[in-house]
N, C-alpha and C. Protein backbone atom coordinates (compact mmCIF):
# COMPACT_ATOMS: atom_id res chain seq x y z
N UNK A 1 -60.01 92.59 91.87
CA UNK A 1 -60.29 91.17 91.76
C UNK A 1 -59.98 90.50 93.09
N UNK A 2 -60.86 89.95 93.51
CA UNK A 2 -60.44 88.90 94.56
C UNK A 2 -60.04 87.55 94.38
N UNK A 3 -58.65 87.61 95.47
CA UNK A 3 -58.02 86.81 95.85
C UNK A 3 -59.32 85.36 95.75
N UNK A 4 -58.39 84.00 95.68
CA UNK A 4 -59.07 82.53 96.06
C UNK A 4 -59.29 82.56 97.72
N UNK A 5 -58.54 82.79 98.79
CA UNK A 5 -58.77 82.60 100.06
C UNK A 5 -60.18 83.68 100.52
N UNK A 6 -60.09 85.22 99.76
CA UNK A 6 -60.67 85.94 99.87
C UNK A 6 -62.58 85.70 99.62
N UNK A 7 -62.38 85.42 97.84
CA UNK A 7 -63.48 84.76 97.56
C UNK A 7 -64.23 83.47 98.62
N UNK A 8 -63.17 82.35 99.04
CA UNK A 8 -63.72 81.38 99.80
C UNK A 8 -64.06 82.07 101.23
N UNK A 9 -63.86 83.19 101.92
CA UNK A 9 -63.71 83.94 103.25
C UNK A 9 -65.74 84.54 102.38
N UNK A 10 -65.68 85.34 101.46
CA UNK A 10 -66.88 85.66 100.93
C UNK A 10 -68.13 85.45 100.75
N UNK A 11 -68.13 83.77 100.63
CA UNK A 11 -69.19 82.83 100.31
C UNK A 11 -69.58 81.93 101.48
N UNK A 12 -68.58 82.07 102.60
CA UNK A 12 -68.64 81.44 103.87
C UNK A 12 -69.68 82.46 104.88
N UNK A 13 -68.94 83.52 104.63
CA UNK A 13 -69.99 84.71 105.36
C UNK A 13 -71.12 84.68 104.99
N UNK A 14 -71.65 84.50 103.34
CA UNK A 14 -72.68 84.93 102.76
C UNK A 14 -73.28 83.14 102.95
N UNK A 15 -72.84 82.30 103.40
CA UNK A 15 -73.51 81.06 103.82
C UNK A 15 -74.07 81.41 105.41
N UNK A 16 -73.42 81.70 106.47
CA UNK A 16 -73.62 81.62 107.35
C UNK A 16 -74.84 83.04 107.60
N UNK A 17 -74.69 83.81 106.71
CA UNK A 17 -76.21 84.83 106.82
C UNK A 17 -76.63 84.07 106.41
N UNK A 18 -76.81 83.38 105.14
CA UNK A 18 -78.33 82.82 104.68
C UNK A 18 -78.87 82.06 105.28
N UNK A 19 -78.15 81.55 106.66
CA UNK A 19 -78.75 80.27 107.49
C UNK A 19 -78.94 81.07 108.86
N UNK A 20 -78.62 82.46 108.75
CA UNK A 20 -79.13 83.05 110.04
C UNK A 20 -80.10 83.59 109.75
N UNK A 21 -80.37 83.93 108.62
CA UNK A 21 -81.57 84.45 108.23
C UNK A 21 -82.67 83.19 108.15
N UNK A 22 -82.64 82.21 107.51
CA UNK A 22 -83.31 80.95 107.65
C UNK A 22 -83.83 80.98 109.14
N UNK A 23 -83.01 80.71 109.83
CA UNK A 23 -83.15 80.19 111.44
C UNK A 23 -84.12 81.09 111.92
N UNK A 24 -83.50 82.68 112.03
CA UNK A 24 -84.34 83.71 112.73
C UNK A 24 -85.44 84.43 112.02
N UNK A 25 -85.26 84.97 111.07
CA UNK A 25 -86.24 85.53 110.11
C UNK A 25 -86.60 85.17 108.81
N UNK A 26 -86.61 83.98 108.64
CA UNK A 26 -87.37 83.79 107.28
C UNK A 26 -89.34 83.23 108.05
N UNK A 27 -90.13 83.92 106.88
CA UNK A 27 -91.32 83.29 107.44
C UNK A 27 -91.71 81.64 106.99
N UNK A 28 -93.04 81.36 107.85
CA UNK A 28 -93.04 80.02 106.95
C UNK A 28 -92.80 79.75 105.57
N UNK A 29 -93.65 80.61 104.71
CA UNK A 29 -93.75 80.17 103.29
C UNK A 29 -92.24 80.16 102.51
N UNK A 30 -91.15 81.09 103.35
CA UNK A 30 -89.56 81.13 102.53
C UNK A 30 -89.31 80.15 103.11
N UNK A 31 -89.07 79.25 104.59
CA UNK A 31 -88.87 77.98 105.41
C UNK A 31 -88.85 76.71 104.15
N UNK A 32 -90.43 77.08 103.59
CA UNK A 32 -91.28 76.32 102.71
C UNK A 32 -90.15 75.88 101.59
N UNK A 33 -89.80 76.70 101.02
CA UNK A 33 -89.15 76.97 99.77
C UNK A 33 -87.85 76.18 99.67
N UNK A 34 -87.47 77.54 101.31
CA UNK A 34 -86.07 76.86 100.87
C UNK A 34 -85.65 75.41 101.61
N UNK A 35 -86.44 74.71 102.42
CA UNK A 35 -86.42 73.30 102.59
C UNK A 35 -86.57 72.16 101.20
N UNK A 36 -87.25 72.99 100.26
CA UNK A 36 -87.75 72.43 99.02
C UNK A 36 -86.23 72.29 98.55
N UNK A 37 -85.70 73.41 98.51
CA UNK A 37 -84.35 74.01 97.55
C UNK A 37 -82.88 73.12 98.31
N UNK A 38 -83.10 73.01 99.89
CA UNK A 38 -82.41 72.38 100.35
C UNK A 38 -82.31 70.72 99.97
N UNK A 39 -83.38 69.96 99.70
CA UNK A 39 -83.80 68.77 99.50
C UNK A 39 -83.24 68.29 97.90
N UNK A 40 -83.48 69.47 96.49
CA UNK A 40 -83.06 68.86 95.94
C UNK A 40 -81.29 69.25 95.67
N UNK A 41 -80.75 70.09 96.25
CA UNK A 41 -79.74 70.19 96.73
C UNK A 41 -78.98 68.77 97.17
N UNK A 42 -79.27 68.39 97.98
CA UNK A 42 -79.18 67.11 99.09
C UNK A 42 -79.11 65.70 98.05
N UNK A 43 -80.41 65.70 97.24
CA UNK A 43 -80.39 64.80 95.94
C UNK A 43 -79.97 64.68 94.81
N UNK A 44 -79.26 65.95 94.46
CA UNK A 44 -78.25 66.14 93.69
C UNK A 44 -76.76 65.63 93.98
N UNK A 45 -76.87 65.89 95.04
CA UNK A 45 -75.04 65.73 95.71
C UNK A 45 -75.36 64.40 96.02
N UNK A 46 -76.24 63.84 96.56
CA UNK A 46 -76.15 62.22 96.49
C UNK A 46 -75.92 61.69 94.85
N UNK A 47 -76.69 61.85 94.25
CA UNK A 47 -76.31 60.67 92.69
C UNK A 47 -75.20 61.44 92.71
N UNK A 48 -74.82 62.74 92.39
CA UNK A 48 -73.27 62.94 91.95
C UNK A 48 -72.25 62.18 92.83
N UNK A 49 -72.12 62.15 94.10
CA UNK A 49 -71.56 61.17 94.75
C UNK A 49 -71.21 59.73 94.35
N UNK A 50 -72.77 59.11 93.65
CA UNK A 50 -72.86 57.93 93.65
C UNK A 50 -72.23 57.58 92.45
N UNK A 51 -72.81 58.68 91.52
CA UNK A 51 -71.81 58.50 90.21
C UNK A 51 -70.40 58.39 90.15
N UNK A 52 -69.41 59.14 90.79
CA UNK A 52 -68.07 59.47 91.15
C UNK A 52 -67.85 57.82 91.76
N UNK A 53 -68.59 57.54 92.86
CA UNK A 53 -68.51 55.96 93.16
C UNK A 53 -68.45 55.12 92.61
N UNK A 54 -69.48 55.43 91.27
CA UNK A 54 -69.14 54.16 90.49
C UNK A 54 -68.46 53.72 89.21
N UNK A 55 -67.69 55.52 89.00
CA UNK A 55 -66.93 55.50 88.18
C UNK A 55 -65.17 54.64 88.75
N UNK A 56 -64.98 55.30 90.21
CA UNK A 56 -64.04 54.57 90.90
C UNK A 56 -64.20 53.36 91.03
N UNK A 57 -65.08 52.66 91.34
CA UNK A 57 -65.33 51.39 91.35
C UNK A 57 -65.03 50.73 89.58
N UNK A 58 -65.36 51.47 88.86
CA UNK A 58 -65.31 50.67 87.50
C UNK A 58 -63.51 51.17 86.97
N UNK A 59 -63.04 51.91 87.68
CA UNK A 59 -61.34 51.68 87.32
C UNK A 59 -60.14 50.90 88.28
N UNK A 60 -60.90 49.84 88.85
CA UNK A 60 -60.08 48.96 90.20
C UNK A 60 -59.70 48.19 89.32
N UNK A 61 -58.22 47.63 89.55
CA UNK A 61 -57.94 46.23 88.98
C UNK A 61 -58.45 45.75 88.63
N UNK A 62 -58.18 44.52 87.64
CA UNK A 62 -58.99 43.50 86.98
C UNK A 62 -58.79 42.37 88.05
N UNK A 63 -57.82 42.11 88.70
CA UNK A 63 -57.53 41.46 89.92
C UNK A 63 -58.83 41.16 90.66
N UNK A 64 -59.87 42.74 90.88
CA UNK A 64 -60.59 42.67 91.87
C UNK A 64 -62.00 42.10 91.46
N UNK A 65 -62.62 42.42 90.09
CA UNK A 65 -63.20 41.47 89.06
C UNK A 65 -63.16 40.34 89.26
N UNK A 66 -61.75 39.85 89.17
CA UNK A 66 -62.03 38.19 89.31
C UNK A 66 -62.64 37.68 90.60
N UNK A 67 -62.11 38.26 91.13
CA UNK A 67 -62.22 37.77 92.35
C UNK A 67 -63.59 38.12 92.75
N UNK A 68 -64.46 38.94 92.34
CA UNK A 68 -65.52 39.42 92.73
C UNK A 68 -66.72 38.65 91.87
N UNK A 69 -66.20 37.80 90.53
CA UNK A 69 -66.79 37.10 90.20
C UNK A 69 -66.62 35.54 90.53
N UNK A 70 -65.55 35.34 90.90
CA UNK A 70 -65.31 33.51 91.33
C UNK A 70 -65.89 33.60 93.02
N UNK A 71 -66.23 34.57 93.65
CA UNK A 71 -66.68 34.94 95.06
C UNK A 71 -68.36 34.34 94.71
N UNK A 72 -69.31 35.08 93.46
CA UNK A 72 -70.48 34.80 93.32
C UNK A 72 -70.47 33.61 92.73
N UNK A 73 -69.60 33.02 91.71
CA UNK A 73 -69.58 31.75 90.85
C UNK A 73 -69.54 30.64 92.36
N UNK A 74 -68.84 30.94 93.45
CA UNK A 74 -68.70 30.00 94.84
C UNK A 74 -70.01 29.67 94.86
N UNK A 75 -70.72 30.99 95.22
CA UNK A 75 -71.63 31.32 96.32
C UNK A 75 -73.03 30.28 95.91
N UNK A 76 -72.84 30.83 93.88
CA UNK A 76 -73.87 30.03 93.27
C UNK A 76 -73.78 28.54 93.58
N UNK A 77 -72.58 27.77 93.43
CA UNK A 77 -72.35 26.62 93.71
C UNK A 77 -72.39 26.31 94.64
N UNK A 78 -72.53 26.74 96.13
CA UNK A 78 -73.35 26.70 97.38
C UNK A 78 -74.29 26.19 96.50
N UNK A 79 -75.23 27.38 96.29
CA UNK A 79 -76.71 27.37 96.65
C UNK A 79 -77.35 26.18 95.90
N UNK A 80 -76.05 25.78 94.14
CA UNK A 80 -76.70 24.65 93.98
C UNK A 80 -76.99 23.06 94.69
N UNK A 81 -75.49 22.95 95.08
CA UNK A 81 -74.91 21.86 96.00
C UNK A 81 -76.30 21.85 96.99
N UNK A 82 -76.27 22.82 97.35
CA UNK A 82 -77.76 22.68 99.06
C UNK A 82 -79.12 22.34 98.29
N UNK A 83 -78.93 22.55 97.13
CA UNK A 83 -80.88 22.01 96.10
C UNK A 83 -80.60 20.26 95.65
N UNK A 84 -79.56 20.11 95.78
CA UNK A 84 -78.97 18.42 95.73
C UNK A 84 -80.14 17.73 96.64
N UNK A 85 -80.76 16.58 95.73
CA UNK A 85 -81.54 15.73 96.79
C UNK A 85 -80.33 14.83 97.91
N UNK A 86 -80.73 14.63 98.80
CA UNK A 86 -80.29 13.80 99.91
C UNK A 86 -80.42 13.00 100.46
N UNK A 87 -79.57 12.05 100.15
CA UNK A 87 -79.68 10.34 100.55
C UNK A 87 -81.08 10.30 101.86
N UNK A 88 -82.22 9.48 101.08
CA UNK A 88 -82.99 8.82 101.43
C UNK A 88 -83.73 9.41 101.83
N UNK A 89 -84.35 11.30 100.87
CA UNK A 89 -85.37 11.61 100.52
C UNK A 89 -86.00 10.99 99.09
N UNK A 90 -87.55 11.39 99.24
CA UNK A 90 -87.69 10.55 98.00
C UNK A 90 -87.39 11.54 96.51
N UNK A 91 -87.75 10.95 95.72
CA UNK A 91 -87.33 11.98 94.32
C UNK A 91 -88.30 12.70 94.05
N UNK A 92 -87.59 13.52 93.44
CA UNK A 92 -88.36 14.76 93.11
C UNK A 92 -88.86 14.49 91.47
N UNK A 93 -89.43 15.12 91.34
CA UNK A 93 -89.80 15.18 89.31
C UNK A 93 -88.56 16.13 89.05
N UNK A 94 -88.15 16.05 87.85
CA UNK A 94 -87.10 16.96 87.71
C UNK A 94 -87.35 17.85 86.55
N UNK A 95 -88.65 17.94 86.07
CA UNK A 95 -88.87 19.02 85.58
C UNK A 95 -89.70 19.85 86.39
N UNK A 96 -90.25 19.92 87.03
CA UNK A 96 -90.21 20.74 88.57
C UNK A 96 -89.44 21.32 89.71
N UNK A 97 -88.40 20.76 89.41
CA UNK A 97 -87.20 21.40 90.68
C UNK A 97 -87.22 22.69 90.00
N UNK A 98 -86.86 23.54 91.26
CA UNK A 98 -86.10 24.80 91.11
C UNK A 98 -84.80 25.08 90.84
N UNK A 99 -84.99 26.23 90.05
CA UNK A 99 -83.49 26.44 89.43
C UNK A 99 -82.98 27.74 90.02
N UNK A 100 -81.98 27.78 89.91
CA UNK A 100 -81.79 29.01 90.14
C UNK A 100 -82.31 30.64 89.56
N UNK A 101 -82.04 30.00 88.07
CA UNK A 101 -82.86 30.84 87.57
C UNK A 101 -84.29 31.16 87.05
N UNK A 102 -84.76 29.81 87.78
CA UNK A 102 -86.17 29.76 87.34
C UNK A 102 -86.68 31.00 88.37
N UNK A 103 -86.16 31.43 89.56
CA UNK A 103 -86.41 32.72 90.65
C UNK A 103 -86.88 34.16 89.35
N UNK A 104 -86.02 34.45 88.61
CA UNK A 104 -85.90 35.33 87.88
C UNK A 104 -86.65 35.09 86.45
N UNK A 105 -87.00 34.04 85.65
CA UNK A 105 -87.59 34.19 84.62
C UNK A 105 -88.71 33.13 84.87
């Protein structure tokens, strides 16, 4: 039975042939393949990544919640404050103004 250092010494060797073989002697059509095999490789380990991300993200303080919602509750109140008519434009119809959420529905 092999050792853990052994096994990891095993799969390192047998990585670094499969990419010398890639490099020097694979023909196009294996190139073909295993660029295919590499890619969803690549797109796998991204969402798993992203998932792990957003599982960490969803166990942060509640601290950081608030704050991450009174940050957008600001931001909204910007954007309404700046749709405010302004002394000594003329009026608007006010069932025509834009809403904020009129953007979205």
């Amino acid at each position: 039975m092999l050792q853990k250092e052994e096994s990891k010494l095993f799969y390192f060797i047998l990585a670094i042939l499969l990419l010398l073989y890639y490099v020097f002697a694979a023909t196009p059509a294996i190139k073909g393949t295993l660029n295919l095999v590499l890619l969803v490789f690549g797109v796998v380990l991204f969402l798993t990544l992203l998932i792990l991300v957003a599982m960490q993200i969803t166990q942060s303080p509640i601290e950081i919640w608030v704050g991450v919602i009174m940050v957008l509750l600001g931001l909204w109140s910007l954007w309404d404050i700046s749709q405010m008519e302004k002394k000594g434009d003329p009026p608007r119809d006010k069932r025509t103004r834009e809403t904020f959420l009129s953007k979205f529905f």
